[in-house]
PDB file of N, CA and C in Angstrom:
ATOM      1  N   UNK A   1     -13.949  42.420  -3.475  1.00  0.00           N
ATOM      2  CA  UNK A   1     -14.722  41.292  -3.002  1.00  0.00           C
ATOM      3  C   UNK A   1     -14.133  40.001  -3.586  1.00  0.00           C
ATOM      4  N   UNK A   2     -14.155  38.936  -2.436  1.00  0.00           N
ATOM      5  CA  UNK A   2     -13.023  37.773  -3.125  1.00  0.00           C
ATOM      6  C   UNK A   2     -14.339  36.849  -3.551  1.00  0.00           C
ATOM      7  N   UNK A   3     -13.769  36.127  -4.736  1.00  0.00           N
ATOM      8  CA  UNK A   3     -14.833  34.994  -5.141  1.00  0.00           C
ATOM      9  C   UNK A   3     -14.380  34.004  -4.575  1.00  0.00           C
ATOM     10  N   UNK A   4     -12.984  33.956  -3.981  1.00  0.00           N
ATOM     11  CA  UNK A   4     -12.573  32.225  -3.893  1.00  0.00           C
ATOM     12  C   UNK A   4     -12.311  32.161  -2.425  1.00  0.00           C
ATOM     13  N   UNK A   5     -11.398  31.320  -1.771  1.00  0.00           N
ATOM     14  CA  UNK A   5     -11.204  31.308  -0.477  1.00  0.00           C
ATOM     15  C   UNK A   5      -9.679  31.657  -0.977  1.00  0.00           C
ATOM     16  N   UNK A   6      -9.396  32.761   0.103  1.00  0.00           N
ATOM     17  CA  UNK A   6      -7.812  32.537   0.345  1.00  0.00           C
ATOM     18  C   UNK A   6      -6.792  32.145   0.918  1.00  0.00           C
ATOM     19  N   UNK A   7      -5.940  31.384   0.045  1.00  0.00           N
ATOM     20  CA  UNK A   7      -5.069  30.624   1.051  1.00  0.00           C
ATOM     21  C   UNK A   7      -4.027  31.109   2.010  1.00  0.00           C
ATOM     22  N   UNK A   8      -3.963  32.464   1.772  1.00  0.00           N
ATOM     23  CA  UNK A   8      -3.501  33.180   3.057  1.00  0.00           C
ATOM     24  C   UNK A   8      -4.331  33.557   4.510  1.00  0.00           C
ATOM     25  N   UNK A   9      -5.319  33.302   4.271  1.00  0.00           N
ATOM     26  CA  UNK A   9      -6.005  32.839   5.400  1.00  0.00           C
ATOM     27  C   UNK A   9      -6.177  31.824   5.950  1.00  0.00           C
ATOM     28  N   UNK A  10      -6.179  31.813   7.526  1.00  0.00           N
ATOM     29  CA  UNK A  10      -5.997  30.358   8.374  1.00  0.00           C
ATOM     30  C   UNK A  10      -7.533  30.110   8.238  1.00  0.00           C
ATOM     31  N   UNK A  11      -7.659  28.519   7.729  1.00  0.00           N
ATOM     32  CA  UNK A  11      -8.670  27.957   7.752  1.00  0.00           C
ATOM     33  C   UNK A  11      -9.478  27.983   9.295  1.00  0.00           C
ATOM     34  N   UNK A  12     -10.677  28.778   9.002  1.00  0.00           N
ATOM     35  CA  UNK A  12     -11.903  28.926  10.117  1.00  0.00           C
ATOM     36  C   UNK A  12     -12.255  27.462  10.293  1.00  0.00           C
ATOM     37  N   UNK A  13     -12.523  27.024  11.783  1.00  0.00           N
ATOM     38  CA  UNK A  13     -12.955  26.032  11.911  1.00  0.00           C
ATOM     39  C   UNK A  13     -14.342  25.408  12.818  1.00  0.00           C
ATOM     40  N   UNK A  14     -15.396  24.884  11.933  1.00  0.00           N
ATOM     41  CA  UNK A  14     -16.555  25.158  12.353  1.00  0.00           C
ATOM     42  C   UNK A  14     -16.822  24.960  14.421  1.00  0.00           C
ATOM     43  N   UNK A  15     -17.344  24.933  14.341  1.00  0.00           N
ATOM     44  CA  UNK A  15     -17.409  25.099  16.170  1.00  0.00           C
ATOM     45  C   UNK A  15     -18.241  23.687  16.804  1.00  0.00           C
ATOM     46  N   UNK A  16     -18.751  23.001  15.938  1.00  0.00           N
ATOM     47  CA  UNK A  16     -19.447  21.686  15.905  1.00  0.00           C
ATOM     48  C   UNK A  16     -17.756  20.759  15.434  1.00  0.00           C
ATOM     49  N   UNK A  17     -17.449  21.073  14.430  1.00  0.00           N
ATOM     50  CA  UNK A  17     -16.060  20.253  14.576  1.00  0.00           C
ATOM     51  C   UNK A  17     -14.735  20.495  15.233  1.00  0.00           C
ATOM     52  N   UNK A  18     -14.786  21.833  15.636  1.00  0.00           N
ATOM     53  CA  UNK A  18     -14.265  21.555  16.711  1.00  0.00           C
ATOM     54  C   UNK A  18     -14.380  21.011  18.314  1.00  0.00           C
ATOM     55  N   UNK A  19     -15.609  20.550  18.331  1.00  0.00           N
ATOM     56  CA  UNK A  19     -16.420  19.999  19.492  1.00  0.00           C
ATOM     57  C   UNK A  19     -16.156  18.524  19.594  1.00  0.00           C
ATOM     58  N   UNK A  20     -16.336  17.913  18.180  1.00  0.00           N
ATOM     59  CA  UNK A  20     -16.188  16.998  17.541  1.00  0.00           C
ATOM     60  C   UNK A  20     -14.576  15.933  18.116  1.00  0.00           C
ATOM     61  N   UNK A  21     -13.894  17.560  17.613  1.00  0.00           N
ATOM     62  CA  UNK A  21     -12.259  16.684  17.913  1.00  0.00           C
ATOM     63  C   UNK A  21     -11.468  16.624  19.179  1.00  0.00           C
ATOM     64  N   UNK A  22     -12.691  17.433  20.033  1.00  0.00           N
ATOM     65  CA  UNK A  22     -12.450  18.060  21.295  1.00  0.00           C
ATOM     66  C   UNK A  22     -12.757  16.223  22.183  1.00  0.00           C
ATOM     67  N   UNK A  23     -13.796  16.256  21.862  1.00  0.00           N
ATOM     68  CA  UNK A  23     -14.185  14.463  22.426  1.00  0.00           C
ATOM     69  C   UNK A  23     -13.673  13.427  21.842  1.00  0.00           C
ATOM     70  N   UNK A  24     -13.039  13.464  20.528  1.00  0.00           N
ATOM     71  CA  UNK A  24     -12.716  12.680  20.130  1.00  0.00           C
ATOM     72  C   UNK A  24     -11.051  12.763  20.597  1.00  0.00           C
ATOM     73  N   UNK A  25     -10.459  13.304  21.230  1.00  0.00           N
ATOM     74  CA  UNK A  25      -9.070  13.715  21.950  1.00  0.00           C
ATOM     75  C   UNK A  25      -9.287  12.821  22.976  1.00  0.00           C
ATOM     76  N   UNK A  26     -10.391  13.369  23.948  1.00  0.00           N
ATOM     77  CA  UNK A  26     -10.913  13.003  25.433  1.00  0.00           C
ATOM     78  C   UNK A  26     -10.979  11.579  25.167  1.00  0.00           C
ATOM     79  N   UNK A  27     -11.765  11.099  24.761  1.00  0.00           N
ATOM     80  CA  UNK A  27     -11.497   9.579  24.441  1.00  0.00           C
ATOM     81  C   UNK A  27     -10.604   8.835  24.051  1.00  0.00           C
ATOM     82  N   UNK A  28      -9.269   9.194  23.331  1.00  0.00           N
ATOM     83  CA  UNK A  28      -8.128   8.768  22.867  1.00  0.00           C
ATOM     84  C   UNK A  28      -7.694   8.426  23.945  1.00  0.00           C
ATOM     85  N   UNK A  29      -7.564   9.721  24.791  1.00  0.00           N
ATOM     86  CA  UNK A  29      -6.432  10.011  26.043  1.00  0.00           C
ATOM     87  C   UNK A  29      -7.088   9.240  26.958  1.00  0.00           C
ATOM     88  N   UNK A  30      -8.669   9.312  27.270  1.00  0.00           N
ATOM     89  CA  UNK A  30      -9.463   8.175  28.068  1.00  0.00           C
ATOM     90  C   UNK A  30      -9.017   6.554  28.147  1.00  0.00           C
ATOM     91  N   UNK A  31      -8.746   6.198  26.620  1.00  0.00           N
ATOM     92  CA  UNK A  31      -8.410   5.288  26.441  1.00  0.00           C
ATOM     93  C   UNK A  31      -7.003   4.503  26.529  1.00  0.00           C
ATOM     94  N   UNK A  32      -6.387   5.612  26.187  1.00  0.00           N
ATOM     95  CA  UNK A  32      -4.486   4.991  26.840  1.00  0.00           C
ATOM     96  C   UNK A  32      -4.439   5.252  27.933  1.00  0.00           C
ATOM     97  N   UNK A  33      -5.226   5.810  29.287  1.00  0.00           N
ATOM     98  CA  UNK A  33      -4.887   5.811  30.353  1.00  0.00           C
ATOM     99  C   UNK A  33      -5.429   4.736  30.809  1.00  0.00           C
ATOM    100  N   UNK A  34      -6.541   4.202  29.996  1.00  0.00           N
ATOM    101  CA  UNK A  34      -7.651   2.767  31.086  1.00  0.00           C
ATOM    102  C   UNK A  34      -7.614   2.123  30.561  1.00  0.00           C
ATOM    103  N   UNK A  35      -7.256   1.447  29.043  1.00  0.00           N
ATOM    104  CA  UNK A  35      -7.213   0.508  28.431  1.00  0.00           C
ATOM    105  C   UNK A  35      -5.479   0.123  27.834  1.00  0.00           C
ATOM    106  N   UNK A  36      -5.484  -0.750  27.452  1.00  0.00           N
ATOM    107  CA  UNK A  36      -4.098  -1.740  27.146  1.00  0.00           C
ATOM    108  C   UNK A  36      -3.586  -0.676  25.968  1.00  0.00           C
ATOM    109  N   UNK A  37      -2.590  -0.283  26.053  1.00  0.00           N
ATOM    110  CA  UNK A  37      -2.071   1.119  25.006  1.00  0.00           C
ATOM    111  C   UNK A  37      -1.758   0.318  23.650  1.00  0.00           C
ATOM    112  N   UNK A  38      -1.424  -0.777  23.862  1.00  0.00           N
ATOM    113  CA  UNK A  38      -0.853  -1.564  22.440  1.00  0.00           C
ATOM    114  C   UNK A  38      -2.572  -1.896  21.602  1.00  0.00           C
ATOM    115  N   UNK A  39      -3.064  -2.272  22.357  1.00  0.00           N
ATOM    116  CA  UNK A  39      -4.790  -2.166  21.823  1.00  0.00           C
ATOM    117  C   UNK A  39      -5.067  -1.040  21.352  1.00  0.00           C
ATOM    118  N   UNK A  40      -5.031   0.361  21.706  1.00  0.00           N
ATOM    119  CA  UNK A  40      -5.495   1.078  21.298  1.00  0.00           C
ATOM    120  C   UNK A  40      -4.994   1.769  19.914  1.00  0.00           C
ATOM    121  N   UNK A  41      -3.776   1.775  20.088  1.00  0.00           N
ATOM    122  CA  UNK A  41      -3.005   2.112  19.087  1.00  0.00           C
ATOM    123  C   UNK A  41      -2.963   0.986  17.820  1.00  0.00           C
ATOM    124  N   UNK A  42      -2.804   0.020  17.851  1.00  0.00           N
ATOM    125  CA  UNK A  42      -3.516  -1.300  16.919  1.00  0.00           C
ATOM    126  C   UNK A  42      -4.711  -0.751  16.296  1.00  0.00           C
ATOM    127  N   UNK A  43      -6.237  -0.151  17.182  1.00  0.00           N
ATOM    128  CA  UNK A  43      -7.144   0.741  16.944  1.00  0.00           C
ATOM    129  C   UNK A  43      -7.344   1.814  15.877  1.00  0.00           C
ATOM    130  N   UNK A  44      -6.120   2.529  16.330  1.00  0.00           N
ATOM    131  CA  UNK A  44      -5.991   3.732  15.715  1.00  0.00           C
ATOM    132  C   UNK A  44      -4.895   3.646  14.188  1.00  0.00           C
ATOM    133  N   UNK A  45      -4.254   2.324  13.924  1.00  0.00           N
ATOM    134  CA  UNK A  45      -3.315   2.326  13.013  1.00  0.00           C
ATOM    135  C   UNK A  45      -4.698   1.897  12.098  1.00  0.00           C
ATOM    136  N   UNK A  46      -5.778   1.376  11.960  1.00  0.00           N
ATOM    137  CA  UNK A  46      -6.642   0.912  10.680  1.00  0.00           C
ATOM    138  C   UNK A  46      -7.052   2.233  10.385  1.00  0.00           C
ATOM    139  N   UNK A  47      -7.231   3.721  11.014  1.00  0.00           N
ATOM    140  CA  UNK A  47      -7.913   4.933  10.588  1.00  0.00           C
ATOM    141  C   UNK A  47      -6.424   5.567   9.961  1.00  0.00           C
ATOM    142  N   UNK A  48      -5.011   5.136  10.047  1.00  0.00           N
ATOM    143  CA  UNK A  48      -3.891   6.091  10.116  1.00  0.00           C
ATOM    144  C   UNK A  48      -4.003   6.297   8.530  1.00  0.00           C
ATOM    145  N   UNK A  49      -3.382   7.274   7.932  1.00  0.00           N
ATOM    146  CA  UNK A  49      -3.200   7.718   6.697  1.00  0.00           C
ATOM    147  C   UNK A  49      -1.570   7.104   6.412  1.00  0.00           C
ATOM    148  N   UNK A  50      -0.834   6.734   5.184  1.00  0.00           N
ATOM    149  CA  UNK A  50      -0.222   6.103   4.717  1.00  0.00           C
ATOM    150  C   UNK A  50       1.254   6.385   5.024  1.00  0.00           C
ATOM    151  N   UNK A  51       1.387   8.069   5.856  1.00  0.00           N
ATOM    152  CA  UNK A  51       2.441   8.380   6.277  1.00  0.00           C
ATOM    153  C   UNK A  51       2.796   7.779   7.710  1.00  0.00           C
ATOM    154  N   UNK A  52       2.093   7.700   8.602  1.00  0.00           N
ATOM    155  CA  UNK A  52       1.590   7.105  10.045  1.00  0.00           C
ATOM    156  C   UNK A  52       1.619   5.772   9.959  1.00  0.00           C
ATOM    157  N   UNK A  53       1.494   5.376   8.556  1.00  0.00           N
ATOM    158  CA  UNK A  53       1.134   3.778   8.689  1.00  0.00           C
ATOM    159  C   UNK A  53       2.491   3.003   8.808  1.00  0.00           C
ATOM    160  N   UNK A  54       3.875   4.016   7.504  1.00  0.00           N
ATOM    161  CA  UNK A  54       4.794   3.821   7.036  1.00  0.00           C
ATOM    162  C   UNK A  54       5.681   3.676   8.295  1.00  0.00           C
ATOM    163  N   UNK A  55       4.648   5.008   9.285  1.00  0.00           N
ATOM    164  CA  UNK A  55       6.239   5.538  10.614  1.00  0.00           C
ATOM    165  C   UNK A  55       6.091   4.746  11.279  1.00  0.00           C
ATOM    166  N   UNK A  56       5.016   3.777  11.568  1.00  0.00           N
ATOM    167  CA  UNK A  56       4.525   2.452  12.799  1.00  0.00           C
ATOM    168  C   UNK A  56       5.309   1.193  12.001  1.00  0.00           C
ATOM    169  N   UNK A  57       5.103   1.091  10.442  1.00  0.00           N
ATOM    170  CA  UNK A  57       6.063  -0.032  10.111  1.00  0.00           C
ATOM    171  C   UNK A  57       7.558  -0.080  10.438  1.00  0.00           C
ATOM    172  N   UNK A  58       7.936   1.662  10.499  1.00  0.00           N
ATOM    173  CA  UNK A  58       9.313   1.166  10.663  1.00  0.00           C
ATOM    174  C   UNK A  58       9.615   1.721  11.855  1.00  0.00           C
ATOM    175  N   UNK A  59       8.669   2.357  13.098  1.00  0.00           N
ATOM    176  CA  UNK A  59       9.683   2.582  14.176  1.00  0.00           C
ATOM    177  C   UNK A  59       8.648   2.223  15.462  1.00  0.00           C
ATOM    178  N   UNK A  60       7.661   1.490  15.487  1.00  0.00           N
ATOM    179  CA  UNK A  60       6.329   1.441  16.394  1.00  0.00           C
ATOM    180  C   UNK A  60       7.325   0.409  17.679  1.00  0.00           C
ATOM    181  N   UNK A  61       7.061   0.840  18.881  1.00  0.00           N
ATOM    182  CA  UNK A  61       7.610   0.344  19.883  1.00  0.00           C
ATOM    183  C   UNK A  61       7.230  -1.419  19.949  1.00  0.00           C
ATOM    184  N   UNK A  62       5.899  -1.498  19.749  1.00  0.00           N
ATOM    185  CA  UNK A  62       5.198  -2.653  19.883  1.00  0.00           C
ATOM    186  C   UNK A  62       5.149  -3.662  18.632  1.00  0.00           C
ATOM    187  N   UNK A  63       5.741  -4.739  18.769  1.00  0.00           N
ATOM    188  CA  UNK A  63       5.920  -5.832  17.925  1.00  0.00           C
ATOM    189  C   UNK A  63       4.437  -5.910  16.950  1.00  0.00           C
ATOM    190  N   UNK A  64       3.122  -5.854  17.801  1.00  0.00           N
ATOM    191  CA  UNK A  64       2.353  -6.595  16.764  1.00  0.00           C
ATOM    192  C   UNK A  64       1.601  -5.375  15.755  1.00  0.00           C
ATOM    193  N   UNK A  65       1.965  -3.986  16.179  1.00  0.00           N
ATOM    194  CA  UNK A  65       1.895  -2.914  15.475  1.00  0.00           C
ATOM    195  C   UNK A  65       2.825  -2.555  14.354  1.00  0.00           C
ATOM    196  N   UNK A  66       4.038  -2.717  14.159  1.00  0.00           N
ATOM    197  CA  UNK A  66       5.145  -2.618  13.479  1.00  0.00           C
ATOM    198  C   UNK A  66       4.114  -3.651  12.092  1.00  0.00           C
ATOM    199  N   UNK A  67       4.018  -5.300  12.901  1.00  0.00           N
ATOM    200  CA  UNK A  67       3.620  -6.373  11.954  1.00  0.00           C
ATOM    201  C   UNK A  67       2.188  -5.823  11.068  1.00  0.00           C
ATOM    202  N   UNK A  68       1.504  -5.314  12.161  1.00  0.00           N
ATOM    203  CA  UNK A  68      -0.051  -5.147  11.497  1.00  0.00           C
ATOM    204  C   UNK A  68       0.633  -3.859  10.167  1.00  0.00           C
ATOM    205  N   UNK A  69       1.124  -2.816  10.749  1.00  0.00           N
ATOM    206  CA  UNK A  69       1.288  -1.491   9.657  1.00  0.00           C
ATOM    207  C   UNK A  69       1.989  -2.347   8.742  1.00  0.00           C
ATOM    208  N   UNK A  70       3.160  -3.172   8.687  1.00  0.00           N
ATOM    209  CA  UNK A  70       3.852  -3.799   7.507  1.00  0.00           C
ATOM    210  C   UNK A  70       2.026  -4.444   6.150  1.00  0.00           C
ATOM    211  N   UNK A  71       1.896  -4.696   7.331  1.00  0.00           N
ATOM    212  CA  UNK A  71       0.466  -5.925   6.530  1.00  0.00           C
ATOM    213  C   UNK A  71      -0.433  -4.813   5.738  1.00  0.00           C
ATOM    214  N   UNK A  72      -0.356  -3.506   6.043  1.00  0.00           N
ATOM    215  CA  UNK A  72      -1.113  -2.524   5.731  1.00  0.00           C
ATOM    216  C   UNK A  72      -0.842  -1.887   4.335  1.00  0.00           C
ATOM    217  N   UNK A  73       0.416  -2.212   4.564  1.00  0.00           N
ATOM    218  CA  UNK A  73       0.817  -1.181   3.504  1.00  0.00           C
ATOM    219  C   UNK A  73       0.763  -1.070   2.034  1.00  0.00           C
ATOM    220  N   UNK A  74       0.856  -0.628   1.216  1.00  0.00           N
ATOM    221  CA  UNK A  74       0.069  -0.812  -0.170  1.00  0.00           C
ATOM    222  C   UNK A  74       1.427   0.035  -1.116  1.00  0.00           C
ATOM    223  N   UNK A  75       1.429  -0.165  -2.354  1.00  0.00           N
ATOM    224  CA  UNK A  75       1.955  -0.179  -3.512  1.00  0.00           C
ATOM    225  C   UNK A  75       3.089   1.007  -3.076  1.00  0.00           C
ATOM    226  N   UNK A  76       2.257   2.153  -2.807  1.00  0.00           N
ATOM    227  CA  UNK A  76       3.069   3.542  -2.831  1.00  0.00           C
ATOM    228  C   UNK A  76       4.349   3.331  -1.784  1.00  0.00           C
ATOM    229  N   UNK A  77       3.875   2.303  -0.911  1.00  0.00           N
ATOM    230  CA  UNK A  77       5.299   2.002  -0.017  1.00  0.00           C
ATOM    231  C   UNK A  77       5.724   0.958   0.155  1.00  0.00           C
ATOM    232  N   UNK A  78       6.107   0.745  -1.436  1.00  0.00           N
ATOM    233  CA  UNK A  78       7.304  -0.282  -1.914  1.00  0.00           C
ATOM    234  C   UNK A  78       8.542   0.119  -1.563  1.00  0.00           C
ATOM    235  N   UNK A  79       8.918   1.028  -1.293  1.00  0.00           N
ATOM    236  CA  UNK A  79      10.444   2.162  -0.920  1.00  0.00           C
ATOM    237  C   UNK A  79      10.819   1.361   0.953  1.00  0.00           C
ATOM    238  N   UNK A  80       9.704   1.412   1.557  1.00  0.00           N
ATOM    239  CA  UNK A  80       9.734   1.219   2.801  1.00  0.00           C
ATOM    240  C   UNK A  80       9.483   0.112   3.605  1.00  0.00           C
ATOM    241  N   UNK A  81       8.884  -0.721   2.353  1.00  0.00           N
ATOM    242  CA  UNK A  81       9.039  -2.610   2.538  1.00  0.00           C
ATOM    243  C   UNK A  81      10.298  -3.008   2.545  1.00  0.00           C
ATOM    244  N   UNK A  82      10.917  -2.122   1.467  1.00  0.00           N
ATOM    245  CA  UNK A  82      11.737  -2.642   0.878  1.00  0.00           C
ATOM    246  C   UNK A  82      12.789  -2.344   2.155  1.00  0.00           C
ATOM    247  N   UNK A  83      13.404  -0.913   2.494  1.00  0.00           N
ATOM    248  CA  UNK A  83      14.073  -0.476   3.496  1.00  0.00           C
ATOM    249  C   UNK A  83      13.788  -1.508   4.791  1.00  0.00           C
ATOM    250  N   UNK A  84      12.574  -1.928   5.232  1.00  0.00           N
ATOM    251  CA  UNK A  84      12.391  -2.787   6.402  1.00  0.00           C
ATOM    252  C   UNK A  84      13.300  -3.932   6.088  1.00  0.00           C
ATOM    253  N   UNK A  85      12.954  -4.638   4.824  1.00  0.00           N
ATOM    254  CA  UNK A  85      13.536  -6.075   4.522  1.00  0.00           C
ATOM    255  C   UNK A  85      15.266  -5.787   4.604  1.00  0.00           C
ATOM    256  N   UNK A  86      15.497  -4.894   4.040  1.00  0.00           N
ATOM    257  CA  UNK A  86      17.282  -4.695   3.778  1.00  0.00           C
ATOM    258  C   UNK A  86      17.293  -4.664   4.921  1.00  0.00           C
ATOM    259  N   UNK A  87      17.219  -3.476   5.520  1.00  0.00           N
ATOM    260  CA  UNK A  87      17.618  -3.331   6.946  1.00  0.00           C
ATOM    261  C   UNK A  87      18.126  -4.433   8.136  1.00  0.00           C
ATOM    262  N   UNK A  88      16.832  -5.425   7.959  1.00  0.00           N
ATOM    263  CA  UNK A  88      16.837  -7.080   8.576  1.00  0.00           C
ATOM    264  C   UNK A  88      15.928  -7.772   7.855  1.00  0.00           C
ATOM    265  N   UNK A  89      16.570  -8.699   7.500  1.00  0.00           N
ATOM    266  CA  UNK A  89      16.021  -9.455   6.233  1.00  0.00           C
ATOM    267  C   UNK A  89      15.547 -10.692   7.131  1.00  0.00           C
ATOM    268  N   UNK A  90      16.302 -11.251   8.274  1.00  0.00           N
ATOM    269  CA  UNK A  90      16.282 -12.101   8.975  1.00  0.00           C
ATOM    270  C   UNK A  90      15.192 -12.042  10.300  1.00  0.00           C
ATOM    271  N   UNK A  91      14.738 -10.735  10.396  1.00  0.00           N
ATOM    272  CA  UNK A  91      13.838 -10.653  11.557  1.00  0.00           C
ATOM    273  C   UNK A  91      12.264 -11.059  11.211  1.00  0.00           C
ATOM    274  N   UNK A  92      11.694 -11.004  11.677  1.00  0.00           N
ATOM    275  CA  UNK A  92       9.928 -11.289  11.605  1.00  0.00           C
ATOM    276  C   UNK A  92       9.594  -9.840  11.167  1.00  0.00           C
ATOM    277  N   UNK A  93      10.054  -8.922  11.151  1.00  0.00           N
ATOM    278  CA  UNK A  93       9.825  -7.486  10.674  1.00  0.00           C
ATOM    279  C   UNK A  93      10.282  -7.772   9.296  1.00  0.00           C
ATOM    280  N   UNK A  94      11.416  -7.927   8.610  1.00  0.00           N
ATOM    281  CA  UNK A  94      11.818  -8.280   7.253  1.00  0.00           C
ATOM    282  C   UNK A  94      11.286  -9.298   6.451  1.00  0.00           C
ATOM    283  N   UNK A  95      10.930 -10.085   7.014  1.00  0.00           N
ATOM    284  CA  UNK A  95      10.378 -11.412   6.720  1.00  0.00           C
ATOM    285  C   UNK A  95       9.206 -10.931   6.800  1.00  0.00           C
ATOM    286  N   UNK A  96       8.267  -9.988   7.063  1.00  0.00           N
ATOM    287  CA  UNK A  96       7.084  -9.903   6.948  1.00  0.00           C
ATOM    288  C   UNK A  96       6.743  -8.732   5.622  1.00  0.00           C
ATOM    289  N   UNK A  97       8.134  -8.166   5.615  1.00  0.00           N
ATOM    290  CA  UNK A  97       7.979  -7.182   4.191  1.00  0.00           C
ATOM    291  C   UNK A  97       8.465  -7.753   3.495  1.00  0.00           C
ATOM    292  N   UNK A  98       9.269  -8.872   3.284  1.00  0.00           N
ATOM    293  CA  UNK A  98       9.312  -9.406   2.084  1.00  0.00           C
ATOM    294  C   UNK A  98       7.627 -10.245   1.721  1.00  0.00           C
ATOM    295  N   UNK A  99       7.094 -10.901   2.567  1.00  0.00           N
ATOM    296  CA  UNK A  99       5.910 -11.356   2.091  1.00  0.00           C
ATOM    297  C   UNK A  99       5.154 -10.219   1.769  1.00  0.00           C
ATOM    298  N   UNK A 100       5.168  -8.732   2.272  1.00  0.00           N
ATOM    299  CA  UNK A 100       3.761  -8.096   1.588  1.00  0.00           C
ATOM    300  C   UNK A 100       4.508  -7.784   0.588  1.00  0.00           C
ATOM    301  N   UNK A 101       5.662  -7.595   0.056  1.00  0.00           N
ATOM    302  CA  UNK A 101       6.270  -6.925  -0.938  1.00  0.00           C
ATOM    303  C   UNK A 101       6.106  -7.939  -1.970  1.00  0.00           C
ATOM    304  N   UNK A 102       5.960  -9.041  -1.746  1.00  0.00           N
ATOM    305  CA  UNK A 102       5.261 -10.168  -2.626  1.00  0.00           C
ATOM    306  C   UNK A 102       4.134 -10.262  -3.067  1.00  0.00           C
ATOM    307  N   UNK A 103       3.266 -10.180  -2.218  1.00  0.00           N
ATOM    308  CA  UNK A 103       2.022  -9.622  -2.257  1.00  0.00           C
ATOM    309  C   UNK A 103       1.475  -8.610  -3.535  1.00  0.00           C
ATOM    310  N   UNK A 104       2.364  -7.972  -3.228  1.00  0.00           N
ATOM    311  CA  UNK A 104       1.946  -6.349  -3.879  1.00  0.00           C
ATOM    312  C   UNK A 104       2.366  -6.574  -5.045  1.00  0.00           C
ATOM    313  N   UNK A 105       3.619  -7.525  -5.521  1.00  0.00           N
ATOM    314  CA  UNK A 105       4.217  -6.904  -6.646  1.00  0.00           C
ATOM    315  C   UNK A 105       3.155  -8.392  -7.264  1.00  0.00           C
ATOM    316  N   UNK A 106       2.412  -9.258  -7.379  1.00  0.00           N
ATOM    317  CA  UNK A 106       1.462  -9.855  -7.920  1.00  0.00           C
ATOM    318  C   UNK A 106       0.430  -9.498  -8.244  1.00  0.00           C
TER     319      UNK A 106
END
């Protein structure tokens, strides 16, 4: 008889949250088909976790998403301010990680 959970088992997933992520899909996809995709995704970069935030700073199709994730970003991705600014130091993308990288290091 196990006392703990095992991690060789695939995490069971309740049936209310999976209901949950089931509509919350439907509405994503609702929403980039009927609404402005650069809006939505702008949307969805304030919920993103710090890896998502990093991949929109440095490869997001849309100019004011790239800018917003740069503006987002926090201490742990000093590595990837930094990489934006080298990269182009001269663009509004570089120029916008050198200001948060300013930011941060104050």
């Amino acid at each position: 008889m196990a006392c703990c959970d095992d991690p060789t088992e695939p995490k069971k997933l309740d049936r209310r949250d999976l209901i949950r992520l089931q509509e919350q899909h439907g509405e994503l996809v609702r929403d980039l088909f009927t609404d402005d995709p650069e809006k939505v995704i702008l949307k969805l970069l304030n919920d993103a976790n710090a890896y998502l935030t990093e991949l929109a700073a440095l490869n997001a199709h849309h100019a004011s998403v790239r800018l917003r994730a740069i503006a987002l970003l926090e201490k742990p991705s000093l590595s990837v301010l930094q990489q934006i600014f080298s990269k182009d130091p001269d663009s509004m993308f570089g120029l916008a990680a050198k200001v948060r990288l300013e930011q941060i290091r104050d």
